[in-house]
Protein backbone atom coordinates (compact mmCIF):
# COMPACT_ATOMS: atom_id res chain seq x y z
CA UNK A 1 31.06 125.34 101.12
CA UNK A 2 31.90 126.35 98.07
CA UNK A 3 31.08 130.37 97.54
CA UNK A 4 32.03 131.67 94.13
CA UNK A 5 32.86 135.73 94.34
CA UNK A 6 31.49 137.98 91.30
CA UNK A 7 32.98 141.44 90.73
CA UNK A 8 30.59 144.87 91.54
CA UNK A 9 28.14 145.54 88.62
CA UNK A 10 26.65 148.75 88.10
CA UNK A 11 23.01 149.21 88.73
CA UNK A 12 21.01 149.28 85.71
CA UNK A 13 18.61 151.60 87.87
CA UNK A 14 19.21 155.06 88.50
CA UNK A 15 20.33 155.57 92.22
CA UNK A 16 16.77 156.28 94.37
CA UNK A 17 17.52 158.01 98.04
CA UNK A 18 15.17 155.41 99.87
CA UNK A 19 13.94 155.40 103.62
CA UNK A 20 18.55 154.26 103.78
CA UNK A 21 20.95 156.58 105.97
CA UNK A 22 24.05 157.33 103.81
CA UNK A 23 26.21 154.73 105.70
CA UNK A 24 23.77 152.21 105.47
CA UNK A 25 24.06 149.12 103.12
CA UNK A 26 20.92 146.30 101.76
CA UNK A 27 21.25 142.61 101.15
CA UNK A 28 19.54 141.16 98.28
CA UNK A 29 19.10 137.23 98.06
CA UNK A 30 17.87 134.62 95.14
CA UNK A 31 16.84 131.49 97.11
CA UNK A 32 17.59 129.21 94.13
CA UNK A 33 16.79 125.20 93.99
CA UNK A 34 20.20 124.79 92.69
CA UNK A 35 22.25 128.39 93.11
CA UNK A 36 22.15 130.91 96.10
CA UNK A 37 22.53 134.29 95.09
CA UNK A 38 23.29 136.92 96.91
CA UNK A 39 24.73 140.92 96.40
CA UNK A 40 25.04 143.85 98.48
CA UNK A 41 24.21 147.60 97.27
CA UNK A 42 24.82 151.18 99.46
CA UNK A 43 22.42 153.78 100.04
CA UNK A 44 22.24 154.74 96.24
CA UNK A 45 21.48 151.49 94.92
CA UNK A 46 25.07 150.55 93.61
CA UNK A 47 26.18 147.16 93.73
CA UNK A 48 29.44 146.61 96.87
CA UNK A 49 29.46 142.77 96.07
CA UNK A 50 28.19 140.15 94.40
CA UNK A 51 28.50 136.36 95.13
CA UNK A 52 27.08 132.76 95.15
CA UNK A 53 27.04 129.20 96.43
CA UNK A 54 25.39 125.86 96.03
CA UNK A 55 22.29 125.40 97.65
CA UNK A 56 23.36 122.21 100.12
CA UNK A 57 19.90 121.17 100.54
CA UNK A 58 20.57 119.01 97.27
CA UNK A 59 22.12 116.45 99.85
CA UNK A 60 17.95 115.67 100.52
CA UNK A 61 16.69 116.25 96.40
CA UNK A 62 18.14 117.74 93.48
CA UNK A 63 14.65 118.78 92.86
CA UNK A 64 12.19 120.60 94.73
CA UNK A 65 9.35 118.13 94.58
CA UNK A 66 11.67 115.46 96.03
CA UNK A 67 12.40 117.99 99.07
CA UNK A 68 9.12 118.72 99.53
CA UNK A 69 8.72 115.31 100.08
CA UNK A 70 11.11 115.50 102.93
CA UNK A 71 9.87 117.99 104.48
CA UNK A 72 6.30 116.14 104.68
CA UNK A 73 8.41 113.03 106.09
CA UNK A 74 9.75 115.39 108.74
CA UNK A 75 12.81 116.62 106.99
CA UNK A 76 11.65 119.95 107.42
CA UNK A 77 14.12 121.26 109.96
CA UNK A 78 17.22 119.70 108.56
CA UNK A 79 16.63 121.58 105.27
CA UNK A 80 16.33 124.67 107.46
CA UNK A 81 19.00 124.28 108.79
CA UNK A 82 21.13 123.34 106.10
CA UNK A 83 20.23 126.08 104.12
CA UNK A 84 20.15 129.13 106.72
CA UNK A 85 23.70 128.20 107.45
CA UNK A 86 24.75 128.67 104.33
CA UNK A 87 22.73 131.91 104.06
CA UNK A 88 24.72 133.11 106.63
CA UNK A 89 28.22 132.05 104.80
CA UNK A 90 26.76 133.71 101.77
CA UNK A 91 26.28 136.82 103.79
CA UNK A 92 29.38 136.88 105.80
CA UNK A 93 31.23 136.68 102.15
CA UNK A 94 29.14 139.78 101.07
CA UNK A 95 30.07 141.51 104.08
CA UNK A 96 34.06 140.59 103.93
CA UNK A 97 33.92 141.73 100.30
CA UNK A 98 32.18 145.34 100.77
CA UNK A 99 34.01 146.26 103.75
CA UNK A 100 31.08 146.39 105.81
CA UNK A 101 29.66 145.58 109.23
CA UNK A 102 26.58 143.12 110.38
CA UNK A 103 25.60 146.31 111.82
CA UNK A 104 25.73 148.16 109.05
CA UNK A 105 22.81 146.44 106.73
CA UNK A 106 19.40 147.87 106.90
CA UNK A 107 17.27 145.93 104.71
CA UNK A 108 17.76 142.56 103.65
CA UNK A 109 15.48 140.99 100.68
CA UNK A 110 14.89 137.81 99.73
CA UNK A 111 12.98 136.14 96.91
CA UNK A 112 12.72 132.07 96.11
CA UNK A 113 10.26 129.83 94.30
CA UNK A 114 7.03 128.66 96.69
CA UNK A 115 8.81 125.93 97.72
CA UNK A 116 11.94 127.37 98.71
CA UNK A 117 10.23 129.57 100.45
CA UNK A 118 8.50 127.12 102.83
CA UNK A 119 11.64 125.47 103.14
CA UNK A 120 13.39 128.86 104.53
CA UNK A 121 10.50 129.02 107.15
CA UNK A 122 9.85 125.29 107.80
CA UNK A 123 6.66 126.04 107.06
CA UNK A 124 3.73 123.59 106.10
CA UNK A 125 4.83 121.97 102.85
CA UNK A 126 1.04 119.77 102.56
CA UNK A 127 -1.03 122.60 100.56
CA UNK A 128 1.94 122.50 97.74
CA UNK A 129 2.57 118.95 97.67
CA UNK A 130 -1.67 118.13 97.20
CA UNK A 131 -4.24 119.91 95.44
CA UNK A 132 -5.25 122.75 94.85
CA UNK A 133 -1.87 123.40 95.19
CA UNK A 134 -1.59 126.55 96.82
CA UNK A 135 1.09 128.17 98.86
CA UNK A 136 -0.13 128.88 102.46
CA UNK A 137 1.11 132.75 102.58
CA UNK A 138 0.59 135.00 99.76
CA UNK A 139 1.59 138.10 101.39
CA UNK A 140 5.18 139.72 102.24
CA UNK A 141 6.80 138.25 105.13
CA UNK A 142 8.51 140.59 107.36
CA UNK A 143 11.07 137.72 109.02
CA UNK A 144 13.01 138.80 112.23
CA UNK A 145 16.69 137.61 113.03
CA UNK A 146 14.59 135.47 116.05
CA UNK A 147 12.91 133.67 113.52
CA UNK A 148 15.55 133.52 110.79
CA UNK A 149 19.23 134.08 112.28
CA UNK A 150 21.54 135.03 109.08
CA UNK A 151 24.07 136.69 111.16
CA UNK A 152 21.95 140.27 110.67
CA UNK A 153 20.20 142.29 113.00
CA UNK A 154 17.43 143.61 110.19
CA UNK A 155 14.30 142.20 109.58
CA UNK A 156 14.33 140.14 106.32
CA UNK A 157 11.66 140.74 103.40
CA UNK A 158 10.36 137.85 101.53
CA UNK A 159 8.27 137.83 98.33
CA UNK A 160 4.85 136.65 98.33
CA UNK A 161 4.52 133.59 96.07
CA UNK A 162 1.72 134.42 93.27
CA UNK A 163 0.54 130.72 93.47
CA UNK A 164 1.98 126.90 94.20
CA UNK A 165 3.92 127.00 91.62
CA UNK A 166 5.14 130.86 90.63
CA UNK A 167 7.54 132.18 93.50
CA UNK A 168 8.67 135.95 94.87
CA UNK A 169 11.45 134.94 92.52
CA UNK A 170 9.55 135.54 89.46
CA UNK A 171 7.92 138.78 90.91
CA UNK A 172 11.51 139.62 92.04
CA UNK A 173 11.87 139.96 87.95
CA UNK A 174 9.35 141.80 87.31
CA UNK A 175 10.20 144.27 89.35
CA UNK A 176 13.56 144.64 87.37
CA UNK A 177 11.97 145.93 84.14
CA UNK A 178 11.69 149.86 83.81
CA UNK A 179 9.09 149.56 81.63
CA UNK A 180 6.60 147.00 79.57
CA UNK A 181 4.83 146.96 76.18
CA UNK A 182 2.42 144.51 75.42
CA UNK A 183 4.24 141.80 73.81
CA UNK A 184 6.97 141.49 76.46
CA UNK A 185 8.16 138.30 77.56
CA UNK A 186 10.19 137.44 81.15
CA UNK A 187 12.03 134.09 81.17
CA UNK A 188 13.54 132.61 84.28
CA UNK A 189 15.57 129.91 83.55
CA UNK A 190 16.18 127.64 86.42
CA UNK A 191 14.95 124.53 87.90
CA UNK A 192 11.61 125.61 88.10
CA UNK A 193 11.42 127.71 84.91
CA UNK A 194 9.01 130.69 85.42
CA UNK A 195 7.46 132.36 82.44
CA UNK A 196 5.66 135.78 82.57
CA UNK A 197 3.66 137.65 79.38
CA UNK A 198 2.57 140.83 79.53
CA UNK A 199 -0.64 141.40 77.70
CA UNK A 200 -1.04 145.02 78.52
CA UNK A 201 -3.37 145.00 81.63
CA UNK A 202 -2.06 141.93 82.80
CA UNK A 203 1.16 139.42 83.44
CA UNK A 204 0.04 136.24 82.76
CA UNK A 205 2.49 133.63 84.63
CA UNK A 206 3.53 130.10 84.53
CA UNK A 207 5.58 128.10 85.72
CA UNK A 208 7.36 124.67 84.15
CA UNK A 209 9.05 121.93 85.56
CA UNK A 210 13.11 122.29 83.62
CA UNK A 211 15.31 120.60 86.10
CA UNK A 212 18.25 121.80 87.00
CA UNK A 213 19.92 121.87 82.92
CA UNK A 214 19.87 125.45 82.47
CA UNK A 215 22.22 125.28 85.93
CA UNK A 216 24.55 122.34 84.79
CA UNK A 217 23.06 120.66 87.57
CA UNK A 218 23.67 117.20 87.19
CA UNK A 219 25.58 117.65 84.02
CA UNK A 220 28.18 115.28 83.42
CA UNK A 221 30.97 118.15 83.43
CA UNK A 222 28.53 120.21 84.66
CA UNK A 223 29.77 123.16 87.45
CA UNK A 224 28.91 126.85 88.66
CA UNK A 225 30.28 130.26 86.30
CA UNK A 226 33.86 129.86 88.02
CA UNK A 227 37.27 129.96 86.93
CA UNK A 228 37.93 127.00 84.85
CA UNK A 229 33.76 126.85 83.17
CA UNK A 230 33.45 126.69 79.91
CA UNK A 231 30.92 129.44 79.25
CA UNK A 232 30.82 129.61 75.05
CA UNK A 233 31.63 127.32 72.55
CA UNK A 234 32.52 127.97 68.52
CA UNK A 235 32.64 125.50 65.85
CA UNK A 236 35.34 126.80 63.68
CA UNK A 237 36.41 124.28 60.31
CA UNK A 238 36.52 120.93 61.88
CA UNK A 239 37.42 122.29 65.81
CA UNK A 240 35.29 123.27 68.54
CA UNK A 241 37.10 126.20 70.28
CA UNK A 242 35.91 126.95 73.65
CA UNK A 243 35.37 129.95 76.21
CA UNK A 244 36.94 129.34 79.30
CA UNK A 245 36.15 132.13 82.43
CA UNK A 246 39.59 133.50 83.58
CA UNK A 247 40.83 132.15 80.85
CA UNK A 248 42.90 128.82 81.92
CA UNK A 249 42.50 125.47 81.38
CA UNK A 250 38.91 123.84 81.06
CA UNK A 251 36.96 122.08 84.37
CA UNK A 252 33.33 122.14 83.21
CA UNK A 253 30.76 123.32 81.74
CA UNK A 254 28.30 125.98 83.16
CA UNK A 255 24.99 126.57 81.89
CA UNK A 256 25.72 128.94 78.93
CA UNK A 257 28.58 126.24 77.93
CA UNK A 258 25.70 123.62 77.41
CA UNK A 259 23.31 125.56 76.03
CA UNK A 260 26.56 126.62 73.22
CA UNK A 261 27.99 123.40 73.23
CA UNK A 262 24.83 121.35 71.95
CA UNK A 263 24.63 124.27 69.51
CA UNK A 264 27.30 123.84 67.86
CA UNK A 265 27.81 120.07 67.53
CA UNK A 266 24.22 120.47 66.47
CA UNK A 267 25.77 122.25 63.69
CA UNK A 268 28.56 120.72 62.91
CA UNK A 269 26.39 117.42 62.68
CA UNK A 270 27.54 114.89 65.86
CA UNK A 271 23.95 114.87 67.15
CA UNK A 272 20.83 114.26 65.09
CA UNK A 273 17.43 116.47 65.07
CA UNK A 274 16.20 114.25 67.58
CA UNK A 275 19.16 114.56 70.15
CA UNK A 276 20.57 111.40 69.55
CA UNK A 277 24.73 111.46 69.58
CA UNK A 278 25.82 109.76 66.60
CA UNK A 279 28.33 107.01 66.38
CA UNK A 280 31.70 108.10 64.89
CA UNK A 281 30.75 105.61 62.25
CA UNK A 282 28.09 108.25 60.65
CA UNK A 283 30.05 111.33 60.62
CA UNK A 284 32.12 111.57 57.88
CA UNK A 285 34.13 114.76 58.75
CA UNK A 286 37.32 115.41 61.20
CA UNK A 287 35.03 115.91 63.56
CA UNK A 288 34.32 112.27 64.42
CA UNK A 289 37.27 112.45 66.71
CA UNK A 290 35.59 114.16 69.22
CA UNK A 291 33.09 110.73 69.30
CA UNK A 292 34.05 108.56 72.43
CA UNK A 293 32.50 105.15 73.21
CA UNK A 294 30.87 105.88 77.07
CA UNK A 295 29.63 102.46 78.35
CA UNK A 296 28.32 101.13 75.19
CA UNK A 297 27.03 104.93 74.20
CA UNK A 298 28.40 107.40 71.96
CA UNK A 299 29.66 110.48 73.93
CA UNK A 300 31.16 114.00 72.61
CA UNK A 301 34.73 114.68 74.68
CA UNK A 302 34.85 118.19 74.06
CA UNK A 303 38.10 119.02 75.90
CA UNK A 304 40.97 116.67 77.04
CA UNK A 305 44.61 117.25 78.62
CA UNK A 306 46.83 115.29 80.59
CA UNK A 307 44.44 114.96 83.07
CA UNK A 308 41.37 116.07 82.23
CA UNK A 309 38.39 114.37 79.78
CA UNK A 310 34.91 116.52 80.03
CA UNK A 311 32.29 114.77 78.44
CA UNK A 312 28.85 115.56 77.06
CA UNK A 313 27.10 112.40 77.25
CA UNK A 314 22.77 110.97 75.80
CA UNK A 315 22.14 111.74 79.21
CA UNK A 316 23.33 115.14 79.43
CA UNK A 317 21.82 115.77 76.29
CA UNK A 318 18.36 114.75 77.39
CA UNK A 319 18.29 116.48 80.50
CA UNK A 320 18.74 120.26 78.30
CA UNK A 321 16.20 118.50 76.06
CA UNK A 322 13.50 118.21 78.75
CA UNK A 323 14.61 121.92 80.16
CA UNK A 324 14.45 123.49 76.95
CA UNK A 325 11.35 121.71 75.75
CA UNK A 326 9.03 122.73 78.75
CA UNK A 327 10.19 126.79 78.10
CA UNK A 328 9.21 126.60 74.17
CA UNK A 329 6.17 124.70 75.04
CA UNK A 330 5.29 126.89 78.03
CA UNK A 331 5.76 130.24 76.49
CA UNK A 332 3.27 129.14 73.41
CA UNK A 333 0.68 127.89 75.72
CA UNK A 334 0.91 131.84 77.14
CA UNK A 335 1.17 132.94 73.58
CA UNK A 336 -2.11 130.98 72.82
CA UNK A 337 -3.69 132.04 75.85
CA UNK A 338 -3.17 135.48 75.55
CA UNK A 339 -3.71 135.38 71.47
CA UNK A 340 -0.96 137.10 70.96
CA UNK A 341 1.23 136.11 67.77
CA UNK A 342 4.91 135.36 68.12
CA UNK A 343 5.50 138.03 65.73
CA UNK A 344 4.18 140.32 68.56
CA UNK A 345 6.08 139.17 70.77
CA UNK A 346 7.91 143.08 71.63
CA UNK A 347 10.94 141.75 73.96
CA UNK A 348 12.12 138.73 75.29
CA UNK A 349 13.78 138.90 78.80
CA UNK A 350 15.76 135.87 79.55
CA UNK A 351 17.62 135.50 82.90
CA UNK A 352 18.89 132.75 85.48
CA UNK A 353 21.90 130.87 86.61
CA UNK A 354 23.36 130.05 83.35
CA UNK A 355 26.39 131.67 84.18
CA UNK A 356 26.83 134.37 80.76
CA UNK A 357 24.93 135.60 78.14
CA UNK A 358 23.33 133.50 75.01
CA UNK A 359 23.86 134.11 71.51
CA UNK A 360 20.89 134.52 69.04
CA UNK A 361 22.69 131.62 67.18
CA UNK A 362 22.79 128.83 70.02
CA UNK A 363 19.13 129.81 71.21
CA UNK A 364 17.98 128.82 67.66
CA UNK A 365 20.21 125.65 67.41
CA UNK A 366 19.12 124.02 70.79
CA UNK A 367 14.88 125.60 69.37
CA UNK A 368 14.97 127.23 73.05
CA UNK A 369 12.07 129.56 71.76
CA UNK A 370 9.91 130.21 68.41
CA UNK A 371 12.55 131.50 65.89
CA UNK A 372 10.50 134.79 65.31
CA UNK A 373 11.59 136.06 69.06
CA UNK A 374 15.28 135.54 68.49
CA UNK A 375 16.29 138.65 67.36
CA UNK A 376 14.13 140.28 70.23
CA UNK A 377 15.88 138.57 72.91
CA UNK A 378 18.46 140.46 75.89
CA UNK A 379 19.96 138.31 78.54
CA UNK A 380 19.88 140.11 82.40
CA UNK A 381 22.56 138.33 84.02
CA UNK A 382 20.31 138.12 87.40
CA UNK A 383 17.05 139.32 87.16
CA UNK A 384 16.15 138.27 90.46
CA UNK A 385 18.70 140.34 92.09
CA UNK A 386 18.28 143.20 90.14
CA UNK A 387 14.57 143.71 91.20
CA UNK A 388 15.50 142.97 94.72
CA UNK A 389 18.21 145.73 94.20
CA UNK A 390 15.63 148.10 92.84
CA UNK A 391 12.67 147.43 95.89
CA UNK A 392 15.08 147.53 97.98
CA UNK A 393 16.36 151.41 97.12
CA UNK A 394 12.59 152.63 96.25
CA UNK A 395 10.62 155.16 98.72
CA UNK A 396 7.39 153.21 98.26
CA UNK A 397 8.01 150.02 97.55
CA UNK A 398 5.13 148.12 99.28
CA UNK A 399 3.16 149.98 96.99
CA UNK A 400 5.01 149.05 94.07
CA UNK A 401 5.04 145.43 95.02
CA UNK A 402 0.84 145.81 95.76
CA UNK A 403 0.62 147.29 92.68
CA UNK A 404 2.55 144.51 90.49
CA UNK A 405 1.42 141.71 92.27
CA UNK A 406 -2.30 142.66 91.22
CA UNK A 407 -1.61 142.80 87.61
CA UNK A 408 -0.38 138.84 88.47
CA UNK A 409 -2.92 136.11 86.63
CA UNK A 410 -1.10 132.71 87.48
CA UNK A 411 -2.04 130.21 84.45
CA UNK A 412 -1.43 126.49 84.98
CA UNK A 413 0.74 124.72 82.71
CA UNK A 414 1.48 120.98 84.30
CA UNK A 415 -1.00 118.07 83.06
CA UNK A 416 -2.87 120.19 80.69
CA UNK A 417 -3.27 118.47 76.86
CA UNK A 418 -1.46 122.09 75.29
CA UNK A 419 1.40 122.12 77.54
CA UNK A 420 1.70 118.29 76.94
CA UNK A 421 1.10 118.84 73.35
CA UNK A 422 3.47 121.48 72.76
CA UNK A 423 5.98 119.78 74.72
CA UNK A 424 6.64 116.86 72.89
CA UNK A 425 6.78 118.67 69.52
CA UNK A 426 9.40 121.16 71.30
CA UNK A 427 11.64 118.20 72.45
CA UNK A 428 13.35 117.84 69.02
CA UNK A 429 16.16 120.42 67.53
């Protein structure tokens, strides 16, 4: 297992006394294709501990369409299995952290993409994998520890899915804004990228197949927001300096290191507008060192030391072109939909597992989203969590949820000629 520790973070909400006894703690959990998230918050809302994991089911898919298929193929219970044990992991590391008992938690929420949530349960997997594609529970699941043993004697709360393809996760964001204006855009980046624009009555959601990119999933240096990730990246003369977290000596590159990283050699002119990696032949600068032959393909080698070479290779390069491509080209199918310009566009909300914040500067480099919104843009580090935080500590929260959830207008992005359209003209930089 490999369960990466995060440091308290304040809550951006202002502390609620909810249905909690003083002594008593909640578990929030993002049920990610690619990242398990989880933190634990006191009576008041503020955050004890923070911490994630891999999710292992990747040993059956890296996606969630190939686990599905698993599942159908009667998979089903192994990718229970494999990822309620390391549910409980997660949790017993939340525990150990805060000081606190099993005992102790009240409330436990949890929030994942449609499919993730079947896989939790074991549940059917058919009316997702075939048309109409729809989820077979749209209502909140109170789970007990019978059902659903993470080493806690609470009942565990999980998100309705909106449709087959928008999760709890996404409503899990929503829930973390304070407050809306028509205009306002929520972005989560992960595998399953989920898009949600507020039009003033309603959100209008989407959801669009990114791969796991935004994650460094199947990067060629690719890795979690640990010590040793390379989370920024600055082009400075003829040198790429990097951001290392804690500070030492380079191991990978998380999600926020890609995103930077094709930035800037994007600027400093080793890849073309199309994403291809030039050949050290046709770049004239110094920095044609950092061009590598990679089995008969140009690659960048960003960092190198006595015994370490991280590489970005075409491959690598493609995979954050496909991710990035199917954001732009789903938020201006919503933007179309909706007929709202992207000069109304109010405030962007990006969040995911990227590992640290994005600069204005790299999201225009790598054309993540219409130039216009740039400026407009905030990175939550984990939106997901942060609503979960927020129902969690809130008097009335089914009625909150109720209440969101009815304002929710899924919109269908996958086969349709303007996603496709939009899509292809996105895939360039």
């Amino acid at each position: 297992m490999n369960i990466l520790d995060q440091p308290p973070a304040p809550s951006p909400h202002s502390p609620v006394s909810g249905p909690l006894s003083p002594a008593s703690a909640s578990i929030a959990i993002d049920l990610g294709t690619t990242t398990l998230a989880g933190s634990i918050i006191d009576s008041s809302g503020a955050v004890l501990a923070t911490a994630k994991t891999l999710n292992p089911q990747q040993e059956l898919g890296v996606d969630i369409l190939t686990r599905l298929n698993a599942a159908l193929n009667g998979q089903g219970k192994k990718l229970q299995d494999l990822l309620v044990e390391q549910l409980r992991q997660l949790v017993a590391r939340l525990l150990d952290i805060a000081g606190r008992l099993p005992e102790d938690v009240a409330g436990i929420a949890v929030a994942g993409n449609p499919g993730m949530s079947c896989l939790l349960r074991n549940a059917p997997v058919d009316a997702l994998l075939f048309p109409p594609h729809k989820p077979p529970c749209k209502k909140r699941l109170r789970i007990s520890p019978a059902e659903i043993d993470i080493g806690l004697s609470a009942r565990m709360e999980l998100l309705p899915p909106v449709s087959g393809f928008v999760g709890g996760d996404l409503v899990a964001c929503l829930l973390a804004i304070a407050d809306q204006k028509p205009g306002t855009l929520m972005i989560d980046l992960g595998t399953n990228a989920e898009i949600a624009l507020w039009d003033g009555q309603r959100w209008l959601v989407a959801s669009a197949a990114a791969g796991p990119a935004f994650e460094a999933g199947h990067i060629s240096a690719g890795m979690l927001h640990s010590a040793g990730a390379v989370t920024g990246v600055c082009l400075a003369g003829d040198r790429l300096e990097l951001t290392v977290a804690g500070g030492g000596q380079a191991r990978g590159l998380c999600g926020s290191g890609l995103v930077a990283l094709v930035g800037e050699v994007r600027r400093g002119g080793l890849i073309d507008a199309s994403g291809r990696i030039l050949s050290a032949d046709e770049v004239e600068t110094n920095l044609r060192r950092y061009l590598v032959d990679k089995d008969g393909h140009s690659a960048i080698c960003f960092y190198r030391d006595v015994s370490t070479e991280l590489l970005l290779t075409q491959e690598d390069l493609r995979s954050l072109q496909l991710a990035k491509a199917a954001v732009h080209a789903g938020v201006c199918v919503l933007l179309e939909k909706t007929g709202i310009p992207v000069a109304a566009v109010e405030r962007v909300c990006l969040t995911g597992a990227l590992g640290t914040s994005l600069r204005p500067d790299a999201l225009k480099r790598v054309a993540l989203l219409p130039e216009p919104m740039l400026d407009k843009t905030s990175f939550m580090a984990n939106a997901v969590l942060t609503g979960l935080q927020a129902y969690l500590t809130v008097h009335d929260r089914q009625r909150r949820l109720d209440d969101l959830v009815k304002t929710l207008q899924p919109f269908p992005l996958s086969g349709t000629p303007a996603f496709e359209k939009h899509f292809f003209d996105c895939l360039g930089f």
